[in-house]
C-alpha atoms as a PDB file:
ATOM      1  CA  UNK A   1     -80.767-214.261  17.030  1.00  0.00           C
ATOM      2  CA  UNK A   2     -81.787-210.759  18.317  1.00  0.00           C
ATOM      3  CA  UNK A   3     -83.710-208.842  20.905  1.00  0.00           C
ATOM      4  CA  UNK A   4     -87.774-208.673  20.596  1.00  0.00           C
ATOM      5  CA  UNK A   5     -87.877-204.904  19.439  1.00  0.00           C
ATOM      6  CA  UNK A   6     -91.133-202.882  20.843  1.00  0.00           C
ATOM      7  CA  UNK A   7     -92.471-202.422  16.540  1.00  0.00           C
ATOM      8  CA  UNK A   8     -91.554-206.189  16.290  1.00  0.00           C
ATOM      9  CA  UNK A   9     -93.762-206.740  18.802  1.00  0.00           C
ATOM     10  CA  UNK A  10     -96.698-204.675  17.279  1.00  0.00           C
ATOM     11  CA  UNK A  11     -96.374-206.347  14.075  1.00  0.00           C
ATOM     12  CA  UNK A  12     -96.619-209.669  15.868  1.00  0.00           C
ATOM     13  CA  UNK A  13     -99.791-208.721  18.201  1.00  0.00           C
ATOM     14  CA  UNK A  14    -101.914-207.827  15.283  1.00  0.00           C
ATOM     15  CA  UNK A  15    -102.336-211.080  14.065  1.00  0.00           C
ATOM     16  CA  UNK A  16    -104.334-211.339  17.160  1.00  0.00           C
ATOM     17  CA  UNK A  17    -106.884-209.657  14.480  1.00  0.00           C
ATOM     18  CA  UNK A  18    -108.660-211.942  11.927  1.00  0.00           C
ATOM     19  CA  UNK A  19    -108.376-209.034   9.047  1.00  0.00           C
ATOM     20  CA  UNK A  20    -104.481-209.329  10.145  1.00  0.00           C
ATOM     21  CA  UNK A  21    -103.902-213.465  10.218  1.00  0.00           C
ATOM     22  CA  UNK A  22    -106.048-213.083   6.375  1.00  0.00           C
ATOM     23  CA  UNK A  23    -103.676-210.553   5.342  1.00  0.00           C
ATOM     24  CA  UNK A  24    -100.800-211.810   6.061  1.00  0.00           C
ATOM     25  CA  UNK A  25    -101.552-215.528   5.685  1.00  0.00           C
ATOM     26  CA  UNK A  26    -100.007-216.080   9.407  1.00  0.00           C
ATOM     27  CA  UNK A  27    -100.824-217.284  12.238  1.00  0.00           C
ATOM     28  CA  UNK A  28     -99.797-217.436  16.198  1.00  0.00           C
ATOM     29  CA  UNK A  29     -98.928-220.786  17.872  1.00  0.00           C
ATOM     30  CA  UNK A  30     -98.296-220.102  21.725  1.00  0.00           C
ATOM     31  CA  UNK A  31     -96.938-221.770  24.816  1.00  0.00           C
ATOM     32  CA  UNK A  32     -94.007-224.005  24.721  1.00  0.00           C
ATOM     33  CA  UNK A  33     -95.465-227.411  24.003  1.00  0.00           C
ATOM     34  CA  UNK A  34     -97.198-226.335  21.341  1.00  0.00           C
ATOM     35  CA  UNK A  35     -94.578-224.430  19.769  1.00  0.00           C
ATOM     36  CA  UNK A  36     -91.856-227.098  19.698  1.00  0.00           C
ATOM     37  CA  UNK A  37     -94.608-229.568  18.402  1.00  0.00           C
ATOM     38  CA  UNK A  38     -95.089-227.381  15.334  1.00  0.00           C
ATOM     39  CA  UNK A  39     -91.119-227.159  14.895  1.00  0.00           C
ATOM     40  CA  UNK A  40     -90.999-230.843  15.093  1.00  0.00           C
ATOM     41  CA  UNK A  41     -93.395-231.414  12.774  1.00  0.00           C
ATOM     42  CA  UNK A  42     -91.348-229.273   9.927  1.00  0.00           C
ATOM     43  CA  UNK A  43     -94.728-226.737  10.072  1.00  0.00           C
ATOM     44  CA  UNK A  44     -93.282-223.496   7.815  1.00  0.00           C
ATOM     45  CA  UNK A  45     -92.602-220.847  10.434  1.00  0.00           C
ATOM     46  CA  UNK A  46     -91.438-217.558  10.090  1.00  0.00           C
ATOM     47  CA  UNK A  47     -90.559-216.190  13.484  1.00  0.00           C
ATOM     48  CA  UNK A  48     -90.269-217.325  16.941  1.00  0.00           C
ATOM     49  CA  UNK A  49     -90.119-215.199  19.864  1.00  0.00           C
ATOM     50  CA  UNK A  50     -89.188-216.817  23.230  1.00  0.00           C
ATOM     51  CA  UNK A  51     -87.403-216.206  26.249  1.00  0.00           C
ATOM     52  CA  UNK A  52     -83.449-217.011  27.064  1.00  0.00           C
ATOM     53  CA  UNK A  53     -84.605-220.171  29.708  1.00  0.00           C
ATOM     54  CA  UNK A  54     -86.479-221.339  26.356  1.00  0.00           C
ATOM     55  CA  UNK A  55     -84.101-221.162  23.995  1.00  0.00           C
ATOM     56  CA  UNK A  56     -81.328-222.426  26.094  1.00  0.00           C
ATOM     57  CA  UNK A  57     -83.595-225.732  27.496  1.00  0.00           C
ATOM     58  CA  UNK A  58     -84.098-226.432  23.730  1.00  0.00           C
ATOM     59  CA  UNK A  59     -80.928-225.621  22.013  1.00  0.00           C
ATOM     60  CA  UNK A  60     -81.833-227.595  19.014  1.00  0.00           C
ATOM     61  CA  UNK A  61     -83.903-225.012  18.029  1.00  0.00           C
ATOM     62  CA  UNK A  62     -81.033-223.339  16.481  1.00  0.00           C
ATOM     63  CA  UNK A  63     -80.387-225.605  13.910  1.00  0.00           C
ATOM     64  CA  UNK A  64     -83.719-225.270  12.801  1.00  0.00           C
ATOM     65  CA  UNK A  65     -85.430-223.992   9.108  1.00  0.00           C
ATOM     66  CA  UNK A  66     -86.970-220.897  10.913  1.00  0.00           C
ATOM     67  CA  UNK A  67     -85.812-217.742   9.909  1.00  0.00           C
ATOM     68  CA  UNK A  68     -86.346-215.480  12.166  1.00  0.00           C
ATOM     69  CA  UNK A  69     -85.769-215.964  16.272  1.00  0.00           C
ATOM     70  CA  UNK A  70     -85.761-213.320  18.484  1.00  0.00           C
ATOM     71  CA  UNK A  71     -86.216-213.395  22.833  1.00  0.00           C
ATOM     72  CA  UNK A  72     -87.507-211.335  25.082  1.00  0.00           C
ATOM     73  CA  UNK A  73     -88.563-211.079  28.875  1.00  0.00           C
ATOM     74  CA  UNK A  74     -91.675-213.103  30.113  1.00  0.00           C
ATOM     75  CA  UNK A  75     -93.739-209.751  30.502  1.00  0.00           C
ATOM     76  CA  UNK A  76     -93.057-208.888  27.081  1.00  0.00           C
ATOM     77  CA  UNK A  77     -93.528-212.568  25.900  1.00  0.00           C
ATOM     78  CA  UNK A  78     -97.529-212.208  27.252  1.00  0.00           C
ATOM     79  CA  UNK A  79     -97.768-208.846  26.197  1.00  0.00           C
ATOM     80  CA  UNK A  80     -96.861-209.567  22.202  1.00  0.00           C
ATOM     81  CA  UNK A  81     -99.298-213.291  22.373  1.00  0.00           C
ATOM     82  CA  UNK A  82    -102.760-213.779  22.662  1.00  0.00           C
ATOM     83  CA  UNK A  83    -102.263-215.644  25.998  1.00  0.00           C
ATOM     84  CA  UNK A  84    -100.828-214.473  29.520  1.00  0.00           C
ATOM     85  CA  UNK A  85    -100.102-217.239  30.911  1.00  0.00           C
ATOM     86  CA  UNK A  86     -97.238-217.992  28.031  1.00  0.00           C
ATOM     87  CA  UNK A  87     -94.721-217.986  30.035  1.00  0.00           C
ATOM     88  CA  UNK A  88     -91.840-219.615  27.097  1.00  0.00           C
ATOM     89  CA  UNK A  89     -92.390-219.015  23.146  1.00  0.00           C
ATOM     90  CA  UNK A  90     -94.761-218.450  20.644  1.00  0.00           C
ATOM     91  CA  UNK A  91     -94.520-218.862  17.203  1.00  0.00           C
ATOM     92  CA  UNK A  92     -95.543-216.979  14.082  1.00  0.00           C
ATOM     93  CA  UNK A  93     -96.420-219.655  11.119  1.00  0.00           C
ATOM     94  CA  UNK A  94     -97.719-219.927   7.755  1.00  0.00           C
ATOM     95  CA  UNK A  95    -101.257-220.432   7.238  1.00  0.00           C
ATOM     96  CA  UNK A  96    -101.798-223.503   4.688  1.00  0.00           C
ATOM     97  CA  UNK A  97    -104.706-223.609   1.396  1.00  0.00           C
ATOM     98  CA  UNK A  98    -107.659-225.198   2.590  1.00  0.00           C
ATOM     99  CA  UNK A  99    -109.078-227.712   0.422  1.00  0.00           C
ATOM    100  CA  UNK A 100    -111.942-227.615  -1.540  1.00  0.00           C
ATOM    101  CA  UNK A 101    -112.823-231.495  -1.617  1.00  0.00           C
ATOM    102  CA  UNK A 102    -112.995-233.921   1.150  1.00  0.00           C
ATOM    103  CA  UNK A 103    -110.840-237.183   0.602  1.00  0.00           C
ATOM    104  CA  UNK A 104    -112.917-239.200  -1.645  1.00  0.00           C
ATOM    105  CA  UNK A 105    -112.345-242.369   0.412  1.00  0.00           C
ATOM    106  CA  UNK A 106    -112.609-241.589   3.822  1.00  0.00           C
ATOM    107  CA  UNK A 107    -115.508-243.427   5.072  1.00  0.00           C
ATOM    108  CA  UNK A 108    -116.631-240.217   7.037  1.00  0.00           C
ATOM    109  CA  UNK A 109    -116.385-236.928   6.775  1.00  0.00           C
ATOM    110  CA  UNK A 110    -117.203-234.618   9.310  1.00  0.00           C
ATOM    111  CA  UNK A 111    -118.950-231.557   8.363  1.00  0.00           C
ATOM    112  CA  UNK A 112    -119.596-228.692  10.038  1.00  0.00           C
ATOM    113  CA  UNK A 113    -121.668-225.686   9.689  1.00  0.00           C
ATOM    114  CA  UNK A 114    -121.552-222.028  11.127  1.00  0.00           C
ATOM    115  CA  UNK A 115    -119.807-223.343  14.102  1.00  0.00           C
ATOM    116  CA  UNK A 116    -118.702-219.697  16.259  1.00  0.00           C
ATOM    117  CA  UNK A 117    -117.186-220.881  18.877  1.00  0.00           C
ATOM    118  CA  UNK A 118    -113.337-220.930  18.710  1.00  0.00           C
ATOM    119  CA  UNK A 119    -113.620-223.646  21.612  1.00  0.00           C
ATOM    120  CA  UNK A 120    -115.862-226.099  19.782  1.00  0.00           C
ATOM    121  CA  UNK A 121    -113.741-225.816  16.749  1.00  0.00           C
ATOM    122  CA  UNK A 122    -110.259-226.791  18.292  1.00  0.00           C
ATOM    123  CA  UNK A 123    -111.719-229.773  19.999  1.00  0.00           C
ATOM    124  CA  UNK A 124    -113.542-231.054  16.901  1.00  0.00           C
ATOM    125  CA  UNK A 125    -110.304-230.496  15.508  1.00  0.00           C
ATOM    126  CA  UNK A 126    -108.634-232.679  18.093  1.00  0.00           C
ATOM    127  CA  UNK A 127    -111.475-235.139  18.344  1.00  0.00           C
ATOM    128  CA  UNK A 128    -110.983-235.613  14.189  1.00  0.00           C
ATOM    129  CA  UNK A 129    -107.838-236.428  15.275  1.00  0.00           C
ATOM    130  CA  UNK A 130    -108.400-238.430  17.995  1.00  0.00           C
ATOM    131  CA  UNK A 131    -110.489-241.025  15.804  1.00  0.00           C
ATOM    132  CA  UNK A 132    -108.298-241.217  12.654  1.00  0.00           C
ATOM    133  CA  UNK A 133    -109.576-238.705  10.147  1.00  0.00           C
ATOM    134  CA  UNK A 134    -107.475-236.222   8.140  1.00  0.00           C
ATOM    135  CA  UNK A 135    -109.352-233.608   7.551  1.00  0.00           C
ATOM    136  CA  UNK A 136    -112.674-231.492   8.676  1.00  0.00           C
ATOM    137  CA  UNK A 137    -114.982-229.819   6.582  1.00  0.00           C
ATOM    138  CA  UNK A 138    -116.299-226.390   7.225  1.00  0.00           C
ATOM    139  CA  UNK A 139    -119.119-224.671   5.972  1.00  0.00           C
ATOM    140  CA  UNK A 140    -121.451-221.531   5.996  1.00  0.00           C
ATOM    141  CA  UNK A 141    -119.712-218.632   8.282  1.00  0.00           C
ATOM    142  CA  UNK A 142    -117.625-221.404  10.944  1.00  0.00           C
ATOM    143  CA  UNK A 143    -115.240-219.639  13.330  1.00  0.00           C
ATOM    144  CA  UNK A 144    -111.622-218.895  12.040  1.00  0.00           C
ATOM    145  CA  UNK A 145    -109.821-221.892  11.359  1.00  0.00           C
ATOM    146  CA  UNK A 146    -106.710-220.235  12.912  1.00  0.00           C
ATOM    147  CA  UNK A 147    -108.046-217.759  15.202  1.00  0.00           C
ATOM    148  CA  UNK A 148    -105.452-218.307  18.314  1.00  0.00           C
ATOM    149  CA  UNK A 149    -108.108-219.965  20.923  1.00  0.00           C
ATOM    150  CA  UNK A 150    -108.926-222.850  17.568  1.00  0.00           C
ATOM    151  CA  UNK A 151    -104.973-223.491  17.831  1.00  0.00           C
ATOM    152  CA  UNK A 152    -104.508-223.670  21.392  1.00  0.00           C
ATOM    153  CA  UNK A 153    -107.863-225.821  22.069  1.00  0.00           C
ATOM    154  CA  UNK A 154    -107.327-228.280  19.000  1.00  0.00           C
ATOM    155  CA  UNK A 155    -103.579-229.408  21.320  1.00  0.00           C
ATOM    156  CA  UNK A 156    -101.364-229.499  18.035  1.00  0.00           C
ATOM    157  CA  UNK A 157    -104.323-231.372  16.058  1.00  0.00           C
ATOM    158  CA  UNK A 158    -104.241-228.676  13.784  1.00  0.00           C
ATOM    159  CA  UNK A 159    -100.706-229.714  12.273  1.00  0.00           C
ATOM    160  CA  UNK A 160    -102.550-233.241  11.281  1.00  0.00           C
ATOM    161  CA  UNK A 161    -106.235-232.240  10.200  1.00  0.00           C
ATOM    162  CA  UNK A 162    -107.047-230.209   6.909  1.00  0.00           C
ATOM    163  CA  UNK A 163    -109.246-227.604   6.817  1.00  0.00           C
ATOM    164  CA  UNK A 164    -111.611-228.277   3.686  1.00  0.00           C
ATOM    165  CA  UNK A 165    -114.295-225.539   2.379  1.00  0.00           C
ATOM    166  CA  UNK A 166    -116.969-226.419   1.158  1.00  0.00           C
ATOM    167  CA  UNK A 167    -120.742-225.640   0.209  1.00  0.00           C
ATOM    168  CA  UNK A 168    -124.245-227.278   0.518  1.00  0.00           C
ATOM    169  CA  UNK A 169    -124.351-228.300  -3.270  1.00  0.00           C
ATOM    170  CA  UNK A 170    -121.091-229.617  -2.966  1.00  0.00           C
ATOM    171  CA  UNK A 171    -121.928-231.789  -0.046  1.00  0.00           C
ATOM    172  CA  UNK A 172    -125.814-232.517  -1.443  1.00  0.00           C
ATOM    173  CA  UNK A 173    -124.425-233.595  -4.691  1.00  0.00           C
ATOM    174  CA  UNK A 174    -121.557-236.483  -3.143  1.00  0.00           C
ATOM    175  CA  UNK A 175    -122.515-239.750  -2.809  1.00  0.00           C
ATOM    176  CA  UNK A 176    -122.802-239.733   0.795  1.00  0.00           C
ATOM    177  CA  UNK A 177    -125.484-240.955   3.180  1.00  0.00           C
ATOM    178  CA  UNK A 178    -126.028-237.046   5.276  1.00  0.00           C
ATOM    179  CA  UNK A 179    -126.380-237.734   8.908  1.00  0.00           C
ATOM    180  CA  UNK A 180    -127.185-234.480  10.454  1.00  0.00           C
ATOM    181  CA  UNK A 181    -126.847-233.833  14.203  1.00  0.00           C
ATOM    182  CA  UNK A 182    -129.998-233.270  15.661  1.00  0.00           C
ATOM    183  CA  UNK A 183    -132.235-232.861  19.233  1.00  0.00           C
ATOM    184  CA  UNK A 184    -134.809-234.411  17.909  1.00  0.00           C
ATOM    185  CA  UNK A 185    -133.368-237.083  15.438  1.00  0.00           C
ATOM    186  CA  UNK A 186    -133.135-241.483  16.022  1.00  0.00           C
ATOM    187  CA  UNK A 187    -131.171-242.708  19.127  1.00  0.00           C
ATOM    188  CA  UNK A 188    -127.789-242.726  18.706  1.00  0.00           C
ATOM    189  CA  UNK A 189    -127.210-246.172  20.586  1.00  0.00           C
ATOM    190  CA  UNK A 190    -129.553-248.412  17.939  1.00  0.00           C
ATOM    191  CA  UNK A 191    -128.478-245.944  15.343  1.00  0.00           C
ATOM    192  CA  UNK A 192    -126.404-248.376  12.106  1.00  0.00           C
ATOM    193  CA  UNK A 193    -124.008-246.036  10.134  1.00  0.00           C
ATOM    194  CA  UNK A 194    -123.588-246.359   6.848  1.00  0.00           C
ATOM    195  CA  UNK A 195    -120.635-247.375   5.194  1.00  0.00           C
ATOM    196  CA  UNK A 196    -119.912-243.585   3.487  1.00  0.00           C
ATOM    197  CA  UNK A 197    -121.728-240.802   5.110  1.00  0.00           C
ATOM    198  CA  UNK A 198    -121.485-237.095   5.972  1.00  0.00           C
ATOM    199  CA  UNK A 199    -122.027-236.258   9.922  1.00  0.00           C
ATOM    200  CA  UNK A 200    -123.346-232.998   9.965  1.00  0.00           C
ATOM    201  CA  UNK A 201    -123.099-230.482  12.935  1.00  0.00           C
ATOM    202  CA  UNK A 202    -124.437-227.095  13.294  1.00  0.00           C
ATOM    203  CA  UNK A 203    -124.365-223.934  15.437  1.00  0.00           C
ATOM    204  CA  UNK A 204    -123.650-223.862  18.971  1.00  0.00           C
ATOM    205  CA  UNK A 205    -127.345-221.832  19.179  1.00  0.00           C
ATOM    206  CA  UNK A 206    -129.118-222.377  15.877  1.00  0.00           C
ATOM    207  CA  UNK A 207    -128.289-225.810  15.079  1.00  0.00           C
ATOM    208  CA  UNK A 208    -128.325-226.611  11.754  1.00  0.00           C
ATOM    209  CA  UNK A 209    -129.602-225.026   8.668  1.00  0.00           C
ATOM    210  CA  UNK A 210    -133.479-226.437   7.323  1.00  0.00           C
ATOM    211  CA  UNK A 211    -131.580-228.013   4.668  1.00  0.00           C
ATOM    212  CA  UNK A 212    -129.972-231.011   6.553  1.00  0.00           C
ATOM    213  CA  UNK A 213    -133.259-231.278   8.739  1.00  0.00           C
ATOM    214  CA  UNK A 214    -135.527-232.677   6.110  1.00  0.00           C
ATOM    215  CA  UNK A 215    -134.639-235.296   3.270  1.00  0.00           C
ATOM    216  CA  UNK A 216    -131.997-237.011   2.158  1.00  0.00           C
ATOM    217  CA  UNK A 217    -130.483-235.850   5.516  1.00  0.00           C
ATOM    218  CA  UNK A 218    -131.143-238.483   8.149  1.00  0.00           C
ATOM    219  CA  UNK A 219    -131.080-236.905  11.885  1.00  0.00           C
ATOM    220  CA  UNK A 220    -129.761-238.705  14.733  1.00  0.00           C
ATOM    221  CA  UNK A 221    -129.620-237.626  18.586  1.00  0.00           C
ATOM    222  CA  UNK A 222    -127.627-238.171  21.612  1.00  0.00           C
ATOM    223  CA  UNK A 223    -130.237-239.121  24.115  1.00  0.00           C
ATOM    224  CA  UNK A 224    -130.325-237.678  27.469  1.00  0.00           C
ATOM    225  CA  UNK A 225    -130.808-239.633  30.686  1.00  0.00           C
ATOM    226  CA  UNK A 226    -130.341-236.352  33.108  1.00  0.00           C
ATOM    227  CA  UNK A 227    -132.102-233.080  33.260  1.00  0.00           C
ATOM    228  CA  UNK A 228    -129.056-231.125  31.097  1.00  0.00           C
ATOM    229  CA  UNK A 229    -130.723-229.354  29.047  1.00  0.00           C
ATOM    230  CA  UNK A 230    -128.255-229.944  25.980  1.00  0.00           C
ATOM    231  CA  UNK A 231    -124.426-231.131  24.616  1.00  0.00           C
ATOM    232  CA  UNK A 232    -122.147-228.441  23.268  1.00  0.00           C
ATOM    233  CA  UNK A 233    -121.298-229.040  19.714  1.00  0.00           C
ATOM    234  CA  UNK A 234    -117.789-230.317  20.477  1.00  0.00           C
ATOM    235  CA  UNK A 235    -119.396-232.850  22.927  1.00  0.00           C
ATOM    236  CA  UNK A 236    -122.104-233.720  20.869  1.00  0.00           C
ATOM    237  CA  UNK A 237    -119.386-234.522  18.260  1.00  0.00           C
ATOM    238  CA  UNK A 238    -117.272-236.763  20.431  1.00  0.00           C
ATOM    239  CA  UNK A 239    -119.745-239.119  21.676  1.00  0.00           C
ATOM    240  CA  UNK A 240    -121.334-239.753  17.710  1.00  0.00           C
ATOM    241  CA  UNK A 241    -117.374-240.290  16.941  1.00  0.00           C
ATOM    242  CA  UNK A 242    -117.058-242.726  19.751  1.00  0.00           C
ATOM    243  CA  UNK A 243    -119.797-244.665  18.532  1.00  0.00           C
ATOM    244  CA  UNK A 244    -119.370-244.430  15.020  1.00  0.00           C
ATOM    245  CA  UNK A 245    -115.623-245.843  15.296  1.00  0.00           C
ATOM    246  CA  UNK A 246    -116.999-248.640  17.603  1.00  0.00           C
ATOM    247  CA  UNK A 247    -119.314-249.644  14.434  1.00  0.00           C
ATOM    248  CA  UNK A 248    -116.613-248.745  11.831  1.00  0.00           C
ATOM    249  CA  UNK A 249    -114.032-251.325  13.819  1.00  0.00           C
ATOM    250  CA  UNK A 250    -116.623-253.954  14.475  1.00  0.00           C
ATOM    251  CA  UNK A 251    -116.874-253.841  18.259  1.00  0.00           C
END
């Protein structure tokens, strides 16, 4: 164990910086929750950086597989992470391969497309998840899959989903019915999914690319009861989950 050294530091706060985290295949997992869930979970870490209180509240940290652990005050803790508020540990770990195929079997697989928002990401992360699938597909130019807000909003999801990349020929050539999330598309409530299919959602702004809004893509829609003027992507998301898995169980 040793002391958080001010170059240590630097080296750490740069994978704040996509270019960095792509460089260096690393990534930051902050606050103390999260951190010890990643440890648990035998994630492959390479350095944590906590304070004394931490360390000595979770002493079986030491007989852990990560190389590197180092402390520090709270002040420096905040300074070093992405977060301010991190008041306990972060952790620098190893960024895994994405996949390139979707499991062939899962009855759904949950695409998205240019999502940017680091927000929306995480929680379709978690919201995978939530409803039993194993991994999320990402296409087009989606929001780092482990830019520091993706890890902190998906609540440990991350160590549970795989990230697959994929392509629009890819997805267009698969078997799979494509059910693209739309404003305009059927209503979700006397909507019947089919037994293999695609959900499709798009840009926070844009929405989805032309190709998913015409054939063989079918679109459906959340409908709106209120004056809101529209659902976020990650909201959007969770409510065609929730009814999907209703379906899917037979309730």
């Amino acid at each position: 164990m040793d002391v958080l050294t001010q170059a240590r530091a630097k080296q750490i706060r740069a994978l704040r910086q996509k270019k960095e985290r792509e460089e260096e295949g690393l990534f930051l997992v902050e606050g103390a929750k999260a951190v010890l869930e990643t440890i648990r979970a035998g994630w492959p870490c390479q350095t944590l950086v906590c304070t004394e209180a931490f360390l000595k509240k979770n002493k079986s940290i030491h007989s852990s597989n990560i190389p590197e652990i180092m402390v520090c005050s709270e002040e420096m803790l905040a300074k070093t992470g992405n977060f301010q508020s991190n008041n306990a540990a972060l952790l620098v770990a190893q960024q895994q391969t994405p996949l390139k195929k979707a499991p062939f079997d899962a009855p759904l697989w949950l695409v998205l497309e240019n999502i940017s928002d680091p927000g929306n990401l995480g929680t379709l992360i978690r919201l995978a998840d939530w409803f039993g699938l194993d991994s999320l597909v990402c296409m087009g130019n989606c929001v780092d899959w482990y830019n520091p807000k993706v890890i902190a909003a998906s609540m440990g999801s991350f160590l549970r989903i795989k990230q697959v990349i994929s392509t629009q020929d890819v997805l267009l050539s698969s078997d799979r019915v494509l059910v693209s999330a739309d404003m305009d598309g059927q209503n979700l409530y006397t909507f019947s999914f089919p037994e293999k299919m695609a959900l499709l959602i798009g840009n926070e702004a844009a929405g989805l690319s032309e190709t998913w809004l015409k054939e063989p893509a079918k679109r459906l829609s959340v409908p709106a009861f209120g004056k809101a003027e529209s659902l976020n992507a990650a909201m959007a998301g969770g409510i065609i989950l929730s009814h999907w898995k209703q379906q899917n169980l037979g309730l």
